[in-house]
Protein backbone atom coordinates (compact mmCIF):
# COMPACT_ATOMS: atom_id res chain seq x y z
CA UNK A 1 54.34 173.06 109.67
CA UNK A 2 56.72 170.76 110.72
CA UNK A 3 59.79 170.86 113.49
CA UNK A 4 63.17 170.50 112.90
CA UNK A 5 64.57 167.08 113.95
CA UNK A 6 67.39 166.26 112.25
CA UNK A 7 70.75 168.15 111.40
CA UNK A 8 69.93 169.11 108.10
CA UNK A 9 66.81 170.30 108.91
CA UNK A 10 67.46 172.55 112.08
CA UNK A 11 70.55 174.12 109.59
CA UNK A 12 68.23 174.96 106.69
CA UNK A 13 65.49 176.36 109.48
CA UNK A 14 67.90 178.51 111.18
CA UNK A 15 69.42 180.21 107.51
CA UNK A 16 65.84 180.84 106.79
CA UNK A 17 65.34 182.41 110.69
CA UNK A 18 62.57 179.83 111.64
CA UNK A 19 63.91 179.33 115.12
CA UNK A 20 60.61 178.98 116.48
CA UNK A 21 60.40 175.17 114.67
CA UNK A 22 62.96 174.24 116.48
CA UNK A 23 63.52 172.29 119.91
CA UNK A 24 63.28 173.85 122.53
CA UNK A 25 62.00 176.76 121.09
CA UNK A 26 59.17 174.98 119.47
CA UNK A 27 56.53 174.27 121.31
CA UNK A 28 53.48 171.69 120.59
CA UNK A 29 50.30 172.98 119.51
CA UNK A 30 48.06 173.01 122.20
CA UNK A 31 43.84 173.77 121.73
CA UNK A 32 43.98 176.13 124.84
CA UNK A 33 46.66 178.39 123.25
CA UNK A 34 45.46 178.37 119.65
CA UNK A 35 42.34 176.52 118.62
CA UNK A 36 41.96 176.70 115.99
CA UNK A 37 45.47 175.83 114.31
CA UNK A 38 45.35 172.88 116.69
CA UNK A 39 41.55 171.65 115.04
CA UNK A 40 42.91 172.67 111.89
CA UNK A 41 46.00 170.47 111.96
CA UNK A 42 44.27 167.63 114.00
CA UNK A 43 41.47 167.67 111.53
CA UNK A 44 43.91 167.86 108.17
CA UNK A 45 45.64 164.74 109.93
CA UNK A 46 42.83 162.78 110.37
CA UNK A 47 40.98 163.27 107.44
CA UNK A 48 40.40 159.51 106.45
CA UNK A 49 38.83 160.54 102.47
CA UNK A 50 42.28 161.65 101.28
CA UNK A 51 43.87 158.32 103.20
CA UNK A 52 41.48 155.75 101.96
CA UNK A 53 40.08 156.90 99.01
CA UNK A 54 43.35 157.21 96.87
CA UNK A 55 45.36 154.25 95.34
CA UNK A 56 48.21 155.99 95.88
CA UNK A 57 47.90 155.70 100.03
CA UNK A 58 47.37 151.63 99.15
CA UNK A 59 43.40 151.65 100.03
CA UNK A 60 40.54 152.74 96.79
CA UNK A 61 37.82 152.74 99.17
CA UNK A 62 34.63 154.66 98.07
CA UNK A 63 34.22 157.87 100.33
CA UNK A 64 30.91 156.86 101.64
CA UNK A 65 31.89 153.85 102.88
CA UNK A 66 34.82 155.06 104.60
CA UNK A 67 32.47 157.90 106.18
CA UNK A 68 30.61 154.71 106.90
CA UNK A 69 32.95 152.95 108.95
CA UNK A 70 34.15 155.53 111.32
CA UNK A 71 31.86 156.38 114.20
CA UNK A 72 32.89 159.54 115.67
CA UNK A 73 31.90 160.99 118.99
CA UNK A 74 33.09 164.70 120.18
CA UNK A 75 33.01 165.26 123.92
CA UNK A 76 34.99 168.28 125.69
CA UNK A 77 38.59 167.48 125.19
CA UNK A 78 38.22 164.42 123.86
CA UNK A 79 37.69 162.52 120.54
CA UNK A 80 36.68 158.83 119.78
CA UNK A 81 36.93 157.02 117.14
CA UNK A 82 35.52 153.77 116.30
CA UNK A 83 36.38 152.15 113.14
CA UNK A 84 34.68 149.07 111.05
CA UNK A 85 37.05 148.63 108.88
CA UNK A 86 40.46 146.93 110.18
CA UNK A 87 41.94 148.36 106.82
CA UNK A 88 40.82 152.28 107.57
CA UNK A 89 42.12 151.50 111.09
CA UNK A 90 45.17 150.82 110.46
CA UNK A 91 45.28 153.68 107.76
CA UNK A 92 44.19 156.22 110.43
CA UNK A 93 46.23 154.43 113.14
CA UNK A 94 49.62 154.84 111.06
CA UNK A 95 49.19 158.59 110.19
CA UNK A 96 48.69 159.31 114.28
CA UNK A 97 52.09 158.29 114.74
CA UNK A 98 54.11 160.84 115.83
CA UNK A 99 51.56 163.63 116.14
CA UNK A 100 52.15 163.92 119.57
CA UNK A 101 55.40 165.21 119.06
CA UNK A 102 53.85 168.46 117.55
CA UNK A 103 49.88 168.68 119.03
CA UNK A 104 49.49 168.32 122.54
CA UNK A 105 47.30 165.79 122.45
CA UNK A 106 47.35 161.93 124.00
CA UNK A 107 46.40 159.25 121.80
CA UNK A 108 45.50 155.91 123.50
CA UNK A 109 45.25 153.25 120.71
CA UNK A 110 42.53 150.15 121.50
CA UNK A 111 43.84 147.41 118.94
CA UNK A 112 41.50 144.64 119.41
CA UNK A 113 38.38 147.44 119.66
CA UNK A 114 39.64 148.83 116.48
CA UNK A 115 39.21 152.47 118.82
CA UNK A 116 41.20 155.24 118.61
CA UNK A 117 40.98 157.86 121.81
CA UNK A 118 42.49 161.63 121.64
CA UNK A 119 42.72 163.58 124.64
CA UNK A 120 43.71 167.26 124.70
């Protein structure tokens, strides 16, 4: 799902009567309105295999050592992520940019901890 940003886009959205993807109709995902399409998308974002394993991203990183590198711990609300790797940092780092324009979510970035906090 994506929102409607741009001229083009919001034109094409409203022809095809997907109003609700776009500002200020659309609203940002939140976990305490719908769970699980917010876990679903924050997980499908996230998902550092797909990002590090392929050429194509610019990492070939075998999948168990990017599993490896990331330390993950889950408390209410609130996700950290602690990363080994500079490289899958970075990787992971990039693809948060922008999701809190769609997931209500805060993402607080720790460069020189290579640590990645999300708060919803």
């Amino acid at each position: 799902m994506w929102f409607a940003t741009d001229y083009g886009t919001i034109e094409l959205y409203e022809k095809c009567g997907l109003e609700q993807l776009i500002p200020p109709h659309a609203q940002s995902i939140s976990f305490n309105t719908n769970p699980l399409l917010f876990i679903l998308a924050l997980a499908d974002t996230l998902e550092p295999i797909k990002t590090c394993c392929d050429p194509d991203y610019g990492l070939n990183i075998e999948p168990i050592e990017v599993l490896n590198s990331i330390e993950c711990v889950f408390n209410y609300k609130h996700i950290s992520l602690l990363f080994k790797n500079n490289e899958i940092f970075k990787k992971i780092k990039k693809k948060l940019d922008g999701l809190e324009n769609w997931l209500d979510i805060n993402v607080e970035i720790f460069e020189n901890e290579n640590k990645i906090d999300i708060i919803f």
